[in-house]
Protein backbone atom coordinates (compact mmCIF):
# COMPACT_ATOMS: atom_id res chain seq x y z
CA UNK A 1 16.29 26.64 121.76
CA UNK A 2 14.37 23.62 123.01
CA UNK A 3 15.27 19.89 122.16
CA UNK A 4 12.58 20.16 119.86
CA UNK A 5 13.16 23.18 118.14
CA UNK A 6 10.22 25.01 117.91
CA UNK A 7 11.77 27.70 119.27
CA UNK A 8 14.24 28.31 116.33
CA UNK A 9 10.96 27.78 113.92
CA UNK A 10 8.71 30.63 115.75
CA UNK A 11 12.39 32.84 115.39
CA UNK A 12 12.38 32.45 111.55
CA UNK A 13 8.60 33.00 111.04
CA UNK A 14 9.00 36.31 112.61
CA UNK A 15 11.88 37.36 111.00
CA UNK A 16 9.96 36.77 107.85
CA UNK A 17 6.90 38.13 108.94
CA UNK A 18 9.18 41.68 109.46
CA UNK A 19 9.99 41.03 106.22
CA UNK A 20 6.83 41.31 104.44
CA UNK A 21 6.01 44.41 106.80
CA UNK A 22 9.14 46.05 106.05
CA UNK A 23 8.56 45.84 102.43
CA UNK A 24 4.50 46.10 102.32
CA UNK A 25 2.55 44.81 99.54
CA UNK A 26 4.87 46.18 96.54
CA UNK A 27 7.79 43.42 95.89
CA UNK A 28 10.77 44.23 94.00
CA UNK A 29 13.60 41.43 92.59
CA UNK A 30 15.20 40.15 94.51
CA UNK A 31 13.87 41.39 97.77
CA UNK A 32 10.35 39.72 96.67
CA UNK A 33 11.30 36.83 95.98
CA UNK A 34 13.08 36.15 98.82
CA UNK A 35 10.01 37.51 101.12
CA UNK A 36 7.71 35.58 98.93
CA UNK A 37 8.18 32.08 100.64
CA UNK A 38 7.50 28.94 98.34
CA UNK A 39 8.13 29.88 94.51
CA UNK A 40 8.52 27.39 91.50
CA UNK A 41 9.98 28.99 88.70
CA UNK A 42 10.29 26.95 85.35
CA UNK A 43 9.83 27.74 81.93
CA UNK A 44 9.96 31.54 82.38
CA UNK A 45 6.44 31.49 84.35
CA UNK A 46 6.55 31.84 88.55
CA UNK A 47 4.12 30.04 90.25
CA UNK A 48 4.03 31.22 94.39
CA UNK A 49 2.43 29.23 96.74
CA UNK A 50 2.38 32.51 99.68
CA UNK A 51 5.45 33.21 101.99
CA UNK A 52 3.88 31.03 104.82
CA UNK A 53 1.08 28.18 105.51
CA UNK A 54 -0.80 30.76 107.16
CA UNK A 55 -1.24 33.29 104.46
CA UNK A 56 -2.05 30.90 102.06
CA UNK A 57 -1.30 30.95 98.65
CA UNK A 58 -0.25 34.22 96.77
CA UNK A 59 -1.76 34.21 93.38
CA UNK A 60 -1.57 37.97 92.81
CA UNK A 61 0.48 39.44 90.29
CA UNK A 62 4.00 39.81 90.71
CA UNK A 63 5.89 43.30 89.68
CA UNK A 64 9.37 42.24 88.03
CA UNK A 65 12.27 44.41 87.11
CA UNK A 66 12.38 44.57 82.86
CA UNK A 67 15.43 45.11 81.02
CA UNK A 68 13.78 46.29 77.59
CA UNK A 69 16.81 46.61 75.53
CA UNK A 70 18.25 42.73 76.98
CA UNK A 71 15.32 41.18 75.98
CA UNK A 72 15.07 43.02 72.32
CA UNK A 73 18.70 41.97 71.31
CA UNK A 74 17.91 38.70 72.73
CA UNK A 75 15.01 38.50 70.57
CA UNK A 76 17.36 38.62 67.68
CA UNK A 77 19.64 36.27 68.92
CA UNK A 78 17.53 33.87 69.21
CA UNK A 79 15.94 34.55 65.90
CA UNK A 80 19.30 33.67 64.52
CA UNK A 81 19.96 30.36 66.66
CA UNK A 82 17.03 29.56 65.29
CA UNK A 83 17.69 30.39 62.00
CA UNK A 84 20.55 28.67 61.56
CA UNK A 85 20.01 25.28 62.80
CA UNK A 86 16.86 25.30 61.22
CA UNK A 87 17.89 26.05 57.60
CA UNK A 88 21.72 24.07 58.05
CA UNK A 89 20.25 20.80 56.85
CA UNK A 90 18.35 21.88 54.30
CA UNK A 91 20.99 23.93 52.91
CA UNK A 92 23.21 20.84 53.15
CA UNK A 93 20.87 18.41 51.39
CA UNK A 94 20.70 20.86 48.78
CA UNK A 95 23.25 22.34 47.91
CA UNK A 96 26.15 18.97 48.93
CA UNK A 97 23.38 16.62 47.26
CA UNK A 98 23.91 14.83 50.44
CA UNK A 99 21.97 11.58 50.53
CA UNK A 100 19.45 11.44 53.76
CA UNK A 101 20.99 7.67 53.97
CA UNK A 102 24.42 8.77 54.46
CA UNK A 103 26.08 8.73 58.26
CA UNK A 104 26.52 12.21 58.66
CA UNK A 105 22.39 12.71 57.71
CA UNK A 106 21.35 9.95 59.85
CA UNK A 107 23.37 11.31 62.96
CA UNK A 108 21.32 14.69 62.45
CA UNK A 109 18.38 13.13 62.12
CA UNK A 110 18.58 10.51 64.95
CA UNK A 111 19.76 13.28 67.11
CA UNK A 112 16.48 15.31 66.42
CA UNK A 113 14.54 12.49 66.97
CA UNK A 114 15.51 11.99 70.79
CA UNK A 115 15.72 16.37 71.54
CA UNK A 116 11.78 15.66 70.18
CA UNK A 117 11.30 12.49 72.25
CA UNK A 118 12.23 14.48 75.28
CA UNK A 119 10.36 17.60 74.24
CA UNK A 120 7.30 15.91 74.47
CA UNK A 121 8.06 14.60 78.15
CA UNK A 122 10.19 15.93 79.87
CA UNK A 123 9.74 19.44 78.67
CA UNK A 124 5.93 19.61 77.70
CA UNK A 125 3.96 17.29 79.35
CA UNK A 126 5.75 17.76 82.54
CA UNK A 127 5.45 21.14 82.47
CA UNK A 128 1.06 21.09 81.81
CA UNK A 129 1.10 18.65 85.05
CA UNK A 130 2.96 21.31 87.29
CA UNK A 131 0.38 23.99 85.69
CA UNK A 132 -2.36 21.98 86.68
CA UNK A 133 -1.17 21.27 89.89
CA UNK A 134 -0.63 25.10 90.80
CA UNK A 135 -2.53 25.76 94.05
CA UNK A 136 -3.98 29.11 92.28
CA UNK A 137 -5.70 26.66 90.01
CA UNK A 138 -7.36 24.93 92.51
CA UNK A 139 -8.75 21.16 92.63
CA UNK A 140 -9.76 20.30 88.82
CA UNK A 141 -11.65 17.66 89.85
CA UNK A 142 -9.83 15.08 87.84
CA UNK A 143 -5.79 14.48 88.25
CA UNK A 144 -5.28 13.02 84.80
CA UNK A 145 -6.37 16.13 83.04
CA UNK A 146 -2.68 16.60 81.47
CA UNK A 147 -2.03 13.48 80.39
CA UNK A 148 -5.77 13.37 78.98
CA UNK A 149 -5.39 16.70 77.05
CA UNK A 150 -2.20 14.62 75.50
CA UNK A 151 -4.02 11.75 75.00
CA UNK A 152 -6.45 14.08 72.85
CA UNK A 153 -3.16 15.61 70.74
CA UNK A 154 -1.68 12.02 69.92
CA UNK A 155 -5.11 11.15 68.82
CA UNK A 156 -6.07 14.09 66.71
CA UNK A 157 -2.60 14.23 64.69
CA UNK A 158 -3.42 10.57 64.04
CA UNK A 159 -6.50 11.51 62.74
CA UNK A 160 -5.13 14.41 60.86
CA UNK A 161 -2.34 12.62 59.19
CA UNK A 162 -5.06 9.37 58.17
CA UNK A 163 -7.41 11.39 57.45
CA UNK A 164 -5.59 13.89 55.18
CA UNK A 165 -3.53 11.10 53.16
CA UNK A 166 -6.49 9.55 52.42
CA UNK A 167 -8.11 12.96 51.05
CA UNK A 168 -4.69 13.48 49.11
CA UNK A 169 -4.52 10.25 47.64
CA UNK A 170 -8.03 10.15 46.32
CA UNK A 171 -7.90 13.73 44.90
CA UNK A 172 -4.47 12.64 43.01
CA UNK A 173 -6.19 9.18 41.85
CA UNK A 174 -2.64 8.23 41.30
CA UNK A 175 -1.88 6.32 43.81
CA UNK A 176 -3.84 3.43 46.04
CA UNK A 177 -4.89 4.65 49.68
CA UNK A 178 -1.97 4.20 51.89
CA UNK A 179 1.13 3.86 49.27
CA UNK A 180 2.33 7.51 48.55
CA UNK A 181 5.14 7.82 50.72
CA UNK A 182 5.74 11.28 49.73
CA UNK A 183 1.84 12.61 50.96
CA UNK A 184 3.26 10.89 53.78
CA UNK A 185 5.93 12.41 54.93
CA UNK A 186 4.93 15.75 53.80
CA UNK A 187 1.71 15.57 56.13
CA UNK A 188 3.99 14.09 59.22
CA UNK A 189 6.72 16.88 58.94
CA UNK A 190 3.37 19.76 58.78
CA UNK A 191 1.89 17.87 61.90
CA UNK A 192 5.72 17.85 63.66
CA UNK A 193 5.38 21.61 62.75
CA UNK A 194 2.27 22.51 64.77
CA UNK A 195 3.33 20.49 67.67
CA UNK A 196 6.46 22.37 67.47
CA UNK A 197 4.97 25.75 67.06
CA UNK A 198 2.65 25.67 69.44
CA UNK A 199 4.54 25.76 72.45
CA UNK A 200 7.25 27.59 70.51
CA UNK A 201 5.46 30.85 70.71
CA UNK A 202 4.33 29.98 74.36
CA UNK A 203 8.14 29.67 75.06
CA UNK A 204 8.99 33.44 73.82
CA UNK A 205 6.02 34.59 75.84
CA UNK A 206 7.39 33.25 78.87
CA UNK A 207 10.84 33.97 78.36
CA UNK A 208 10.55 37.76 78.05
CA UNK A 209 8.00 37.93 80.94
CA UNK A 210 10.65 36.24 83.08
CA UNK A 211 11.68 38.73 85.34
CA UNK A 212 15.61 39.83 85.73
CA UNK A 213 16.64 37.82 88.12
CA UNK A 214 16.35 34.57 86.18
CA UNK A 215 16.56 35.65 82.65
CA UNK A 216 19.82 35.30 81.30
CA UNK A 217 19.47 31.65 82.52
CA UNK A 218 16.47 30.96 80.92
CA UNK A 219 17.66 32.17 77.84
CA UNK A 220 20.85 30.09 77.39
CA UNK A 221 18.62 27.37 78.10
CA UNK A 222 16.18 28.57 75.10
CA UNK A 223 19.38 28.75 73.30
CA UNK A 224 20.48 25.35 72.67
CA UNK A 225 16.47 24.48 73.07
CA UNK A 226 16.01 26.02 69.73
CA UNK A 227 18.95 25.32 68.15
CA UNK A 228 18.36 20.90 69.60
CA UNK A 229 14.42 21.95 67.99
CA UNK A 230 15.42 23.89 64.40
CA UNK A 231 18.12 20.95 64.22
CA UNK A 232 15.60 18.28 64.59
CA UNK A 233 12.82 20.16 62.22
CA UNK A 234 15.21 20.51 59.47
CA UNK A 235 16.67 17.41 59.49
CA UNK A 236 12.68 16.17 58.35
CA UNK A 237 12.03 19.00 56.31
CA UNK A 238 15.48 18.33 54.48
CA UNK A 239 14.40 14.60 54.27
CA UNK A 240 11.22 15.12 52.11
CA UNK A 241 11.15 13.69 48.89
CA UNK A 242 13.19 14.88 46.21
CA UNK A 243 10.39 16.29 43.87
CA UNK A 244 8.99 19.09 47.30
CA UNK A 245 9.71 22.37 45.83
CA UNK A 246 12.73 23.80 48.05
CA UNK A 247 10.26 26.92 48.60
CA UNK A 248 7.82 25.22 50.96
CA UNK A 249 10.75 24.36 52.57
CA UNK A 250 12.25 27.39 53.41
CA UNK A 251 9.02 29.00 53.81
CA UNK A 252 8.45 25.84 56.82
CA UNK A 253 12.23 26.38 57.77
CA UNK A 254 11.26 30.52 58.52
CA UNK A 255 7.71 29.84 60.41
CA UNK A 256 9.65 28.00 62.78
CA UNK A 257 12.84 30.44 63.29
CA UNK A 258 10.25 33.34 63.14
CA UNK A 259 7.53 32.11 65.72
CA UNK A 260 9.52 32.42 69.21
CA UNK A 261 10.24 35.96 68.07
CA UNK A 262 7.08 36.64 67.48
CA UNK A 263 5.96 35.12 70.87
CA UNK A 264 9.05 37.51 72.77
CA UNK A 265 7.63 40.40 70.97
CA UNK A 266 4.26 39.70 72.23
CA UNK A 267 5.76 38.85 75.49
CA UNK A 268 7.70 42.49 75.38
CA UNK A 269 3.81 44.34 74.95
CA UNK A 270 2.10 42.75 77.98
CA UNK A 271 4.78 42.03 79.73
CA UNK A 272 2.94 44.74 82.78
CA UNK A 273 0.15 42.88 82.19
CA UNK A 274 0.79 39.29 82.50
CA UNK A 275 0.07 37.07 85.66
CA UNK A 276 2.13 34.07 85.58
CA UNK A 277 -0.33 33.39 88.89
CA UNK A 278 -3.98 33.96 87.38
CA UNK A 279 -5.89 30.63 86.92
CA UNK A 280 -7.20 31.47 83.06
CA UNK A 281 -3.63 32.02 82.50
CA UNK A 282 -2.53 28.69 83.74
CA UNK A 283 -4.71 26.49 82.29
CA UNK A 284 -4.29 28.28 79.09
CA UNK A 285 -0.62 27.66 78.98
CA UNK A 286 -0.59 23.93 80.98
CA UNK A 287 -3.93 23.45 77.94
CA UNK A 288 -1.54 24.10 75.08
CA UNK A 289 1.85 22.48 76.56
CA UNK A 290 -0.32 19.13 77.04
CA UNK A 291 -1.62 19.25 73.21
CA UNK A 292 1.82 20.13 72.28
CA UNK A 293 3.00 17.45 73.93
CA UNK A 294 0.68 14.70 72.90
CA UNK A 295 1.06 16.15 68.99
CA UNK A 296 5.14 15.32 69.22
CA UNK A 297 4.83 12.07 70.98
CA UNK A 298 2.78 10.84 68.00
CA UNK A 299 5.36 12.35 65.52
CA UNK A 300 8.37 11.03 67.85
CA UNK A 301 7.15 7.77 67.97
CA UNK A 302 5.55 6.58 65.31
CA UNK A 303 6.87 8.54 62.49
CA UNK A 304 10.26 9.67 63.76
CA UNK A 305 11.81 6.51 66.00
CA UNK A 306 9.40 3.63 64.62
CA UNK A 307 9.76 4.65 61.56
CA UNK A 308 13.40 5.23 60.69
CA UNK A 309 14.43 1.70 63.11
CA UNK A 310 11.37 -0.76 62.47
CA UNK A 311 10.45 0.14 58.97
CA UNK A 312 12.97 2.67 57.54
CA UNK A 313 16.73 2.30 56.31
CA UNK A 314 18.37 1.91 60.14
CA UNK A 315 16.64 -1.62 60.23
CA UNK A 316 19.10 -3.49 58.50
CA UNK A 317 21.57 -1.47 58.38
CA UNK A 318 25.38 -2.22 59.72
CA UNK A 319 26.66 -2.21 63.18
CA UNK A 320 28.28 1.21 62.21
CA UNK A 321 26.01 2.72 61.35
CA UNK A 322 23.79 1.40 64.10
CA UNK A 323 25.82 2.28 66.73
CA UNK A 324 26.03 5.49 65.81
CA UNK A 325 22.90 6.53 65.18
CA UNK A 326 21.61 4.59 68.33
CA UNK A 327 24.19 7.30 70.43
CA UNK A 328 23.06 10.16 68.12
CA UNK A 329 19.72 9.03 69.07
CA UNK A 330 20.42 8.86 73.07
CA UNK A 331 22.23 11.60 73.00
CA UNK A 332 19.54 13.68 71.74
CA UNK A 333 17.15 12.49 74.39
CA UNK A 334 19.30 13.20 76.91
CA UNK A 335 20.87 16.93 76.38
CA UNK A 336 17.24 18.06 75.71
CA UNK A 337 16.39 16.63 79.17
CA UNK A 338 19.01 17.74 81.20
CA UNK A 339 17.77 21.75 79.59
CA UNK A 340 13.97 20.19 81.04
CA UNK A 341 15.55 21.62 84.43
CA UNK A 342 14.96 25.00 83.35
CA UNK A 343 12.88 25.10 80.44
């Protein structure tokens, strides 16, 4: 080896170039991946930037082992996880009469309100900027086009939620433009929804088309990211005014534990088909995480966190309470990052 060692470098090149002959075009776990060079895995979806600087990048498809019946009972599971922390506070407001006031209510909700905070960024948006920064993509042309395609979400449920509480509250004639707090609420928990269930079914997609290798990871991780998620949603959807019906509850409660299912069962029917690599596929996925993204930080911010500590119940409230929901609140934003290293 020289003082330089170059000759070390030119060893390992070689050794990997035998590799790839050894093993020809046709890559199985976890021989591929090792032969494959630079891979960033995250979120269920591979991204491979070719085994070398010389080859360039590899955007091909990638053949994965598939355990069918693992990913079925998983499916399950997580429509359960889901399930349950999803329909747990409503169950709780209704049936303990529990006020949405009271400590134990404002924990749950303060909690949801950070696992949302960090959904949006650390989860979401950072997620659509690696997408769009995937050599197989290419050079867009413009480097702000994830934070943009937030930009456009924050601004269209803004519009949504004006527009549609001014629609309500003329229709009704009961109340002057801007004063219903129940249209309200009711439009900024449907609005949290489609953030939420966007990416939701994006997440069940990519979990199931995960190969082997990484998937019993990624699902843990999906685990508690559903469970921080259903936790959050409920908490609002339990929180709605007293005279909502408790069917459109349920009925928002089950949309949200049913739609990663749905996405893993869609995931389980193309899973030979999908290209975690192709460039349509990308920007599809990088498209909807940045929407996604800039639909929850509106909701987060303005009608979750401003709204409970600016203008809601937490702004006088005691040091108790305060403290409490301020670690609730940090807490939330927190665990749901720390899962943002896998999911």
């Amino acid at each position: 080896m020289g003082p330089d060692g170059k000759d070390f470098l030119i060893k390992a090149l070689s050794t990997n170039s035998t590799k790839r002959g050894e093993h020809g075009g046709e890559h199985s776990e976890p021989e591929g991946e090792e032969a494959r060079g630079n891979c960033h895995f995250h979120a269920g979806v591979e991204h491979c930037t070719g085994g070398s600087s010389v080859s360039g990048p590899s955007c091909a498809r990638i053949n994965r082992n598939y355990n069918i019946p693992l990913r079925i009972g998983a499916t399950f599971t997580i429509l359960a996880t889901s399930s349950i922390a999803v329909f747990c506070p409503i169950f709780l407001k209704q049936f303990t009469k529990l006020s949405t006031t009271s400590m134990t209510f404002t924990i749950i909700k303060q909690f949801g309100t950070g696992v949302i905070i960090a959904t949006a960024y650390v989860h979401l948006l950072t997620h659509a900027q690696l997408l769009f920064g995937s050599e197989c993509v290419g050079d867009l042309g413009y480097e702000s086009t994830a934070t943009g395609i937030a930009m456009a979400g924050t601004f269209l449920s803004f519009l949504l939620e004006y527009l549609g509480t001014r629609f309500i509250a003329r229709r009704r004639g009961r109340y002057p433009i801007g004063t219903s707090p129940a249209t309200s609420d009711k439009l900024s928990v449907a609005v949290m929804e489609m953030g939420i269930i966007f990416h939701s079914i994006l997440i069940g997609i990519t979990l199931v088309v995960a190969g082997d290798s990484g998937f019993i990871t990624l699902f843990i991780v999906i685990i508690f990211h559903q469970m921080f998620e259903g936790l959050a949603l409920g908490a609002r959807i339990a929180s709605l005014p007293d005279d909502t019906k408790l069917l459109p509850k349920l009925l928002m409660a089950a949309a949200f534990a049913a739609i990663t299912p749905i996405g893993m069962a869609i995931g389980i029917g193309v899973r030979n088909e999908f290209n975690g690599n192709d460039k349509g596929t990308i920007i599809a996925l990088a498209t909807l995480d940045a929407l996604s993204a800039g639909v929850l930080v509106w909701v987060a911010l303005v009608e979750m966190w401003a709204s409970d500590w600016l203008y809601g119940n937490l702004k006088n409230s005691g040091l108790r309470k305060t403290a409490f929901a301020m670690l609730a609140l940090a807490s939330g934003m927190v665990l749901m990052g720390v899962l943002g290293k896998w999911a």
